[in-house]
C-alpha atoms as a PDB file:
ATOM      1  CA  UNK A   1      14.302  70.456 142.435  1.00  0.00           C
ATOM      2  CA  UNK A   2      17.201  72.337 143.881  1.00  0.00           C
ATOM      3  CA  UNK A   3      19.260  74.487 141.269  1.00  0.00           C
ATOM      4  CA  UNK A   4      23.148  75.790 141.363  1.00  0.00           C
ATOM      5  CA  UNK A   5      24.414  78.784 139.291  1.00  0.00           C
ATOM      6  CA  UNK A   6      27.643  77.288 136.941  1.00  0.00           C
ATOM      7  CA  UNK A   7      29.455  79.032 134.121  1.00  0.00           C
ATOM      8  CA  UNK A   8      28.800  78.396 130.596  1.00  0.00           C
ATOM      9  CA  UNK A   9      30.614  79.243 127.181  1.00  0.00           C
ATOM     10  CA  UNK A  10      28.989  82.258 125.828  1.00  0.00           C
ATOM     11  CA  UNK A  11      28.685  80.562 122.294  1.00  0.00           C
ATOM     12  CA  UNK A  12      26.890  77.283 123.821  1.00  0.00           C
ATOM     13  CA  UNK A  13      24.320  79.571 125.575  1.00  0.00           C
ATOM     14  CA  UNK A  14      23.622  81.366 122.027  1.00  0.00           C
ATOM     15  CA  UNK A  15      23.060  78.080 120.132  1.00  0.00           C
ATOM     16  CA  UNK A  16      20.668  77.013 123.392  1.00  0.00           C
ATOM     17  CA  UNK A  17      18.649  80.356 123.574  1.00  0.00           C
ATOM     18  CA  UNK A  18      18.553  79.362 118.923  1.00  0.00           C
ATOM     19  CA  UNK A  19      17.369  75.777 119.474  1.00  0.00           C
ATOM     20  CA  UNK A  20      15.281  76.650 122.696  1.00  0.00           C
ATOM     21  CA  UNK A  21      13.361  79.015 120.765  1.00  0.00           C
ATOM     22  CA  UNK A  22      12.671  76.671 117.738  1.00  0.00           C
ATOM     23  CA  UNK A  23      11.696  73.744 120.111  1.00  0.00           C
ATOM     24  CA  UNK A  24       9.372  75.788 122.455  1.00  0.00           C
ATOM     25  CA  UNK A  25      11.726  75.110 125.499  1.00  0.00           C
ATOM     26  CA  UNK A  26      13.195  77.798 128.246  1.00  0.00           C
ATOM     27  CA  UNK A  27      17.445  77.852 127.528  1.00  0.00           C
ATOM     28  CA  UNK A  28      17.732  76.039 130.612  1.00  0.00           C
ATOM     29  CA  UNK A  29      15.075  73.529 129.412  1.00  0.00           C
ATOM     30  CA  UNK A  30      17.545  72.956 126.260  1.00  0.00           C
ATOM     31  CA  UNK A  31      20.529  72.849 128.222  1.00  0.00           C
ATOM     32  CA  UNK A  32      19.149  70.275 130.190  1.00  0.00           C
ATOM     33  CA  UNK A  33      17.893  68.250 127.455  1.00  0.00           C
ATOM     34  CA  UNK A  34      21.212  68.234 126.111  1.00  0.00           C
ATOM     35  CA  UNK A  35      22.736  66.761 128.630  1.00  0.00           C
ATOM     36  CA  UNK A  36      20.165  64.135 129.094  1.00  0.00           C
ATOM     37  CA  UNK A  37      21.090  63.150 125.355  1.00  0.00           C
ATOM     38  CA  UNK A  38      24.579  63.389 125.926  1.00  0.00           C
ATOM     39  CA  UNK A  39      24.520  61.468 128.856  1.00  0.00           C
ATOM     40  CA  UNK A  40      21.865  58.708 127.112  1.00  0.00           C
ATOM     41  CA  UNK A  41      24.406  58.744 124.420  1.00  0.00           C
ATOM     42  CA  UNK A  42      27.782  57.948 126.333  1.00  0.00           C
ATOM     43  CA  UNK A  43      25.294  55.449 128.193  1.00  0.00           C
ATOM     44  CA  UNK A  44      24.340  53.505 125.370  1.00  0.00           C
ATOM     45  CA  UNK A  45      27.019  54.278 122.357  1.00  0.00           C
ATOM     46  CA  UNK A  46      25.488  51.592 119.888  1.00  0.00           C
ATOM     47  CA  UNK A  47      22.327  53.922 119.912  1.00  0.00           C
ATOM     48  CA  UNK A  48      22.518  57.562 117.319  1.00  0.00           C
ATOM     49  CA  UNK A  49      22.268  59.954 118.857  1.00  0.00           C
ATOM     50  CA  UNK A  50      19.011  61.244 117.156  1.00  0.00           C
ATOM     51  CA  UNK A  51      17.267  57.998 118.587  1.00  0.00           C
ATOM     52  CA  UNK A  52      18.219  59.218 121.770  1.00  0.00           C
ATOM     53  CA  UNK A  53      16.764  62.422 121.500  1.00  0.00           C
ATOM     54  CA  UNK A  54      13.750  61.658 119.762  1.00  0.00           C
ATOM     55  CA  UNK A  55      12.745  59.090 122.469  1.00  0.00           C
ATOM     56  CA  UNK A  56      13.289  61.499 125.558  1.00  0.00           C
ATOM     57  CA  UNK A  57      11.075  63.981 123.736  1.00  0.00           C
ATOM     58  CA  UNK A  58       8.492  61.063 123.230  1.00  0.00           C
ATOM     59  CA  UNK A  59       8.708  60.199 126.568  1.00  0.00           C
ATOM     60  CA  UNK A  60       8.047  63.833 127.744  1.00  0.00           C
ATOM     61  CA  UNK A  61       4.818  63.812 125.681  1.00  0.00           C
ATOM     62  CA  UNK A  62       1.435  64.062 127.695  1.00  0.00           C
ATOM     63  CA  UNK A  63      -0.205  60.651 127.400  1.00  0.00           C
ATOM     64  CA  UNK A  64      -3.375  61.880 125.362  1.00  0.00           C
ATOM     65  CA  UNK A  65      -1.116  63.779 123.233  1.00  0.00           C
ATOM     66  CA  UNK A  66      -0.152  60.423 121.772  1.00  0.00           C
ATOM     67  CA  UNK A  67      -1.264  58.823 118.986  1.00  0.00           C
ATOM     68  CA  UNK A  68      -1.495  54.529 117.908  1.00  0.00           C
ATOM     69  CA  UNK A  69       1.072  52.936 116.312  1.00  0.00           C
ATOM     70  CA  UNK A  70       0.206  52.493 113.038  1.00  0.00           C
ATOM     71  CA  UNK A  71       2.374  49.977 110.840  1.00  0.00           C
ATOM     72  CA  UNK A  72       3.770  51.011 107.194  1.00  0.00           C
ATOM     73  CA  UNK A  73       3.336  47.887 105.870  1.00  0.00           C
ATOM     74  CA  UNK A  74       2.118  43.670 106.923  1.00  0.00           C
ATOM     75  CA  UNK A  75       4.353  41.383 107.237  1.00  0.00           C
ATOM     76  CA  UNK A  76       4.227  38.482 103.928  1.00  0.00           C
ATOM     77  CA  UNK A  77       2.754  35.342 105.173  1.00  0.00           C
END
């Protein structure tokens, strides 16, 4: 993967290096996850987007990380 140097707002590289920190990502890790989200989100606008985010991160999970899905409750026959 090829990278380019671009200029960001001061202020949006603060609340990256913030939310980077919290969710054990690099700033440019967060930065790029948030615009995979934004892009997901003007992609698919019916979908919040929380969904959004919460399914890339799922998706990024190592395989035997995961765990079953387990059902809350059974459907009433």
């Amino acid at each position: 993967m090829s990278s380019i140097s671009v200029r960001i707002d001061e202020d949006l590289v603060s609340s990256a290096r913030i939310s980077a920190k919290a969710e054990f990502r690099t700033v440019q890790g967060q930065l790029e996850f948030w615009a995979k989200v934004g892009r997901a989100a003007l992609d698919n606008p019916e979908l919040p987007a929380s969904f959004i985010a919460e399914t890339l991160m799922s998706l990024a999970e190592p395989r035997e990380a995961s765990t079953a899905f387990v059902a809350r409750s059974t459907p009433s026959t």
